[in-house]
Protein backbone atom coordinates (compact mmCIF):
# COMPACT_ATOMS: atom_id res chain seq x y z
CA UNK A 1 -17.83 -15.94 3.99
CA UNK A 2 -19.83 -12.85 2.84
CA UNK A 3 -18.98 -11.97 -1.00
CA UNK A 4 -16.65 -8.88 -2.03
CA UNK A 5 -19.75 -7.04 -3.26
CA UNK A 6 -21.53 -7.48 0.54
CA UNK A 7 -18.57 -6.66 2.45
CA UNK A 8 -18.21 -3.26 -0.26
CA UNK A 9 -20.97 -2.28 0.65
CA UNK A 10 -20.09 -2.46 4.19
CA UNK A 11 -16.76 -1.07 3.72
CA UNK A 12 -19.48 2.31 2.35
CA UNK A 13 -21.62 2.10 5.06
CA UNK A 14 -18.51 2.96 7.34
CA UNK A 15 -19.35 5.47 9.97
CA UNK A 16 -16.36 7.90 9.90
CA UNK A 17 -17.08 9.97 12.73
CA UNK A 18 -17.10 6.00 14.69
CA UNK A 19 -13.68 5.23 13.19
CA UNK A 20 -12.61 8.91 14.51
CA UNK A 21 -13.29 8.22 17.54
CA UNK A 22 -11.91 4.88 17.97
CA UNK A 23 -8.93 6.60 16.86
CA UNK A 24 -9.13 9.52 19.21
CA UNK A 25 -9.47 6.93 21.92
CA UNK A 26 -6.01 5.11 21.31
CA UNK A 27 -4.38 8.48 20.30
CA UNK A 28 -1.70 8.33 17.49
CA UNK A 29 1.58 10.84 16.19
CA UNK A 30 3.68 9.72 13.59
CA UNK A 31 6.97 9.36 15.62
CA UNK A 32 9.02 9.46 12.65
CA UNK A 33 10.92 6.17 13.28
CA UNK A 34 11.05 4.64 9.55
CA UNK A 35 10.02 1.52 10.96
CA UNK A 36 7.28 1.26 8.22
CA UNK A 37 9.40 2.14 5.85
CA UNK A 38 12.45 -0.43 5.93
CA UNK A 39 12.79 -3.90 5.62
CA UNK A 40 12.11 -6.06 8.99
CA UNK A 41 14.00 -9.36 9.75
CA UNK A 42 15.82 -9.46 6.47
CA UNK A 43 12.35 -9.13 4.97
CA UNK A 44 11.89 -6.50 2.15
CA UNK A 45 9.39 -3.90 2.78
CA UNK A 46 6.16 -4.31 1.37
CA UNK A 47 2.57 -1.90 0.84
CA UNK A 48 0.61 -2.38 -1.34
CA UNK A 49 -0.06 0.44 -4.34
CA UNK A 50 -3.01 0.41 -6.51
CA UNK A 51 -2.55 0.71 -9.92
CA UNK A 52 -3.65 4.56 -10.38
CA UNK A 53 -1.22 4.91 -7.31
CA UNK A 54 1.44 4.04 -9.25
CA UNK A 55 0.88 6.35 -11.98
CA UNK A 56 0.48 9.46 -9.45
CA UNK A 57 3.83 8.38 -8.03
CA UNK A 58 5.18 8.18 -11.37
CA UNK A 59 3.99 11.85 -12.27
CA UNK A 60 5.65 13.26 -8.45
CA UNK A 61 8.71 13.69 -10.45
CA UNK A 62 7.88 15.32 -12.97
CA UNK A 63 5.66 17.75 -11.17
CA UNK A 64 9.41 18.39 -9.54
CA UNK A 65 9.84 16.56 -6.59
CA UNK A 66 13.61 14.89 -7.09
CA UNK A 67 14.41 11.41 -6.03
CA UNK A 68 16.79 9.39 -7.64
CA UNK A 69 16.81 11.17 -11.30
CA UNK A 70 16.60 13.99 -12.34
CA UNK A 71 14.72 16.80 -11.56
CA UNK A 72 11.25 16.49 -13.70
CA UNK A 73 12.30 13.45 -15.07
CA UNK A 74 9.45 10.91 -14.89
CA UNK A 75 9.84 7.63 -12.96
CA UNK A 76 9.59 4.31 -15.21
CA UNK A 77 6.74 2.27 -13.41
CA UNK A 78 9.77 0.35 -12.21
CA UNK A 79 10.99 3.02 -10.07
CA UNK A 80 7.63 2.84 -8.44
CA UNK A 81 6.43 -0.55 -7.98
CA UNK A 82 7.30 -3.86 -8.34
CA UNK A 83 5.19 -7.42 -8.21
CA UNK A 84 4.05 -8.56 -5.55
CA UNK A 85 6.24 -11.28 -4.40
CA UNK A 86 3.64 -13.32 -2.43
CA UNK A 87 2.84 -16.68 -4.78
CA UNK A 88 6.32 -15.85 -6.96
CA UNK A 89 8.64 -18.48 -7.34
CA UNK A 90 12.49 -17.42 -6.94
CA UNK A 91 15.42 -19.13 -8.46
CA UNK A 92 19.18 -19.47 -7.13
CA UNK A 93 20.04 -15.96 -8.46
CA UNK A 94 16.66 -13.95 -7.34
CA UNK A 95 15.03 -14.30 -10.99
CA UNK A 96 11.17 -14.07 -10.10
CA UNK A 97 8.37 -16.12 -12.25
CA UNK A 98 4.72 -16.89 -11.86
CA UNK A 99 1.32 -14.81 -11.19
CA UNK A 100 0.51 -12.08 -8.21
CA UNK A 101 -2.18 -10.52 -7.90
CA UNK A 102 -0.92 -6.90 -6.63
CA UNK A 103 1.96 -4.10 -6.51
CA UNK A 104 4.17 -3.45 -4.03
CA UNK A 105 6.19 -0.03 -3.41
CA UNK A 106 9.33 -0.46 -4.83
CA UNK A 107 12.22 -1.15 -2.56
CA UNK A 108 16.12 -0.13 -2.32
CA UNK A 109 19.42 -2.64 -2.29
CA UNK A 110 18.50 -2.71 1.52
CA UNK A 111 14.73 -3.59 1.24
CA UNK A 112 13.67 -0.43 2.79
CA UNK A 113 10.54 1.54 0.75
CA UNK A 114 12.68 2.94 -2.13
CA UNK A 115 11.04 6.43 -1.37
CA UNK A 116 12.54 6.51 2.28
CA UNK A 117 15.26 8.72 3.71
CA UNK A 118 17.07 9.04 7.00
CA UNK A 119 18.64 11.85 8.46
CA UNK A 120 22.22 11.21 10.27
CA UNK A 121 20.00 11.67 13.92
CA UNK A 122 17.52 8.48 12.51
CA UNK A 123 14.72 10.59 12.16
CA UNK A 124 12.86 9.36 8.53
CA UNK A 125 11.26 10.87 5.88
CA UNK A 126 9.01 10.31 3.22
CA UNK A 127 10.23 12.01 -0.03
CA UNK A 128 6.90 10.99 -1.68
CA UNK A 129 4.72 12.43 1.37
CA UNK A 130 1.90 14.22 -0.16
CA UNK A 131 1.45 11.79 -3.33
CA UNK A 132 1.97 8.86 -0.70
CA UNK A 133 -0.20 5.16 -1.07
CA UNK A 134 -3.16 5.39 1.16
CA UNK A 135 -1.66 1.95 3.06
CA UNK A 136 1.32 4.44 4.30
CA UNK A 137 -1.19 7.45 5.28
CA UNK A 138 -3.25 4.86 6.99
CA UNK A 139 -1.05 3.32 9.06
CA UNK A 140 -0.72 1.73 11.48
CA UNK A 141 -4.67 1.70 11.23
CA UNK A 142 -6.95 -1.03 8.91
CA UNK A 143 -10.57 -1.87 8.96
CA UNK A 144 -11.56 -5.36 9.93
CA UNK A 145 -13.41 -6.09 6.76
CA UNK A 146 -13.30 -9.15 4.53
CA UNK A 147 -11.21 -8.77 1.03
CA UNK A 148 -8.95 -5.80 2.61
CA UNK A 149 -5.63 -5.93 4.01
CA UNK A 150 -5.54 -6.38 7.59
CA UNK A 151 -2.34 -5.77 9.22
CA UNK A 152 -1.90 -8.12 12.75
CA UNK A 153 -2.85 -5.96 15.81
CA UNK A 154 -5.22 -5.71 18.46
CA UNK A 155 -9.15 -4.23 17.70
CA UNK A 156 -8.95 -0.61 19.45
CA UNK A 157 -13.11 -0.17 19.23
CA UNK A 158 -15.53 -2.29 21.39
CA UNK A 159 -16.93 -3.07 17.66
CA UNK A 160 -13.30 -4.93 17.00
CA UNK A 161 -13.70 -3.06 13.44
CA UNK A 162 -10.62 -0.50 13.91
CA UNK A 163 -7.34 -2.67 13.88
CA UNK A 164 -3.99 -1.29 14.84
CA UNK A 165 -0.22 -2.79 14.00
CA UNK A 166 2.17 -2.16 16.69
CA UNK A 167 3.50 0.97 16.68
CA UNK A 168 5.25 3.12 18.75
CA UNK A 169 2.96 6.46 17.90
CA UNK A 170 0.47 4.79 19.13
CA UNK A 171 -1.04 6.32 22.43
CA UNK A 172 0.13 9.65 21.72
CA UNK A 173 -2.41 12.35 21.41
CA UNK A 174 -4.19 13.36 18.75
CA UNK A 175 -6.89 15.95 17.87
CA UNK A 176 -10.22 15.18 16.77
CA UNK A 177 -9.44 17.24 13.22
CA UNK A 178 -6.38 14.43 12.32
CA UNK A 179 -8.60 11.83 13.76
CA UNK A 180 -11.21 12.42 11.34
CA UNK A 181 -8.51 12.81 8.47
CA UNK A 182 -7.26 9.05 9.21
CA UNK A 183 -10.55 8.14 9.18
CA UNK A 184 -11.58 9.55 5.95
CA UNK A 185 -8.74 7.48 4.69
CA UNK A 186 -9.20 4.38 6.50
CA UNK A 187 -12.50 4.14 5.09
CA UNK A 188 -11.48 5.53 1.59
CA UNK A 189 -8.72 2.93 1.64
CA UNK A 190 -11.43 -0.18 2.95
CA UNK A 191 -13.37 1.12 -0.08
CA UNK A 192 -10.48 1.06 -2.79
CA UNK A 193 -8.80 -2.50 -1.44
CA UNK A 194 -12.51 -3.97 -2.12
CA UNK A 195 -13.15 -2.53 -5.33
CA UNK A 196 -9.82 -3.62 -6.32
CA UNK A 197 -9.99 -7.03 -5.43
CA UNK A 198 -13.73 -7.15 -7.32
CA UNK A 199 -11.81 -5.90 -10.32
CA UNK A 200 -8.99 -8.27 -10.27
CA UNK A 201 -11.55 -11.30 -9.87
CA UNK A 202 -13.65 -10.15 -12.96
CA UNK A 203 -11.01 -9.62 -15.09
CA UNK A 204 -9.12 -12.36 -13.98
CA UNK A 205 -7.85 -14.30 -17.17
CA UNK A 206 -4.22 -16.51 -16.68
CA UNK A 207 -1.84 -15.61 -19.56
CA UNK A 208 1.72 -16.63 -20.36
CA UNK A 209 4.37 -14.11 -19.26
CA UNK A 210 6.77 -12.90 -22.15
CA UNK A 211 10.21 -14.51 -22.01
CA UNK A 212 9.24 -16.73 -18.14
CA UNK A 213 8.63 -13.53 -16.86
CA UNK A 214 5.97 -12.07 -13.79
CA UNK A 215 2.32 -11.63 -14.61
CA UNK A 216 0.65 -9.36 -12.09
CA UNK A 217 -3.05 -9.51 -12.68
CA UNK A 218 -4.66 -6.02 -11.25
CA UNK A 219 -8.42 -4.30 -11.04
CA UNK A 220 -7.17 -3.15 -15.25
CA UNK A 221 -5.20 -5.94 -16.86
CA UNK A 222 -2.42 -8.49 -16.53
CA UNK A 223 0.94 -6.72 -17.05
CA UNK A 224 4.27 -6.81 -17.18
CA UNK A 225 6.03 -5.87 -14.26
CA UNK A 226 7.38 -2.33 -16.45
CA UNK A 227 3.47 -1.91 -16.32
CA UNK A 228 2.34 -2.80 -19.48
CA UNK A 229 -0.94 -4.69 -20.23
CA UNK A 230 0.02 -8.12 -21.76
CA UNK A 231 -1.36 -8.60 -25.45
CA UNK A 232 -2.14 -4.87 -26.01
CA UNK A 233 1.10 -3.45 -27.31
């Protein structure tokens, strides 16, 4: 298996334009269906958000864009994200403990991305859309790289390096100017999963969670799950 560094440095050497046109190729329109969004098979939704992510999300609302407080009323990093629950052990009444390794996008009472609305028709809606994680402006698209998160689906390049989930935009047109945007940010996103993962590793060092608690290790610290580096405060 080719080291994080080696497969970064792939991950730079991306060709957009190639990625564009694999794109192009398939054809893609956001359909609007939510199914991204909300939980699947009693499952809870779950993207991944980087760290700095997190903190742009946080600042949405108080740049004014109203969710479930108050209008310019910053979210708690709660309201946000939450552990990763992959590697978390849960007990009889939900209480999580152990080490992860990532964030998720928060999630609602019905597991559905707590940023998600639906209209009475079902049409869906991001209320976070132009702040959004560049997992949700990527999809259903990832890069077949090592160390990034690659979502099941078939390779839509004769390269196999363009992956797409199933999706029902898919095969819908799409013109080479959104192609290249989705590109961009496939590649951007490649580039940020790997860096991420080489700064978890290096500053990888296992600490006790306060009170039992969750320790999610990121690319800055462990923390909390409010956020909060462990052993700083």
């Amino acid at each position: 298996m080719d080291s994080l560094e080696t497969e970064l440095a792939r991950a730079r050497d991306l060709d957009a334009s190639a990625l564009a046109d694999a794109i192009e190729t398939i054809g893609f329109e956001c359909t609007r269906c939510g199914a991204c969004c909300k939980s699947e098979a009693d499952d809870p939704h779950t993207a991944t958000v980087f760290p700095d992510e997190v903190r742009t999300l946080q600042a949405a609302n108080a740049d004014g864009d109203d969710h479930d407080g108050d209008d310019g009323e910053k979210y708690d990093w709660r309201d946000v994200a939450r552990p990763m629950p992959y590697g978390l052990e849960t007990d009889a009444d939900g209480t999580q403990t152990g080490e992860t390794f990532e964030w998720a996008l928060q999630t609602d009472a019905c597991g559905n991305c707590t940023f998600y609305e639906e209209a009475a028709d079902g049409t869906g809606a991001c209320t976070v859309h132009d702040d959004r994680p560049l997992i949700c402006e990527t999809y259903p698209f990832s890069v077949a790289l090592g160390g990034t998160s690659q979502p099941m689906g078939e390779a839509v390049d004769e390269a196999g390096m363009v992956r797409a989930h199933e999706c029902e935009g898919l095969g819908r047109d799409i013109d080479r100017e959104h192609a290249e945007e989705l590109a961009d940010a496939l590649k951007e996103r490649a580039v940020r999963e790997l860096e991420e993962a080489i700064g978890v590793r290096d500053n990888y060092e296992r600490v006790d969670a306060p009170d039992e608690d969750v320790v999610v290790h990121d690319s800055e610290a462990a923390k909390t799950r409010d956020g909060e580096p462990i052993g700083t405060n």
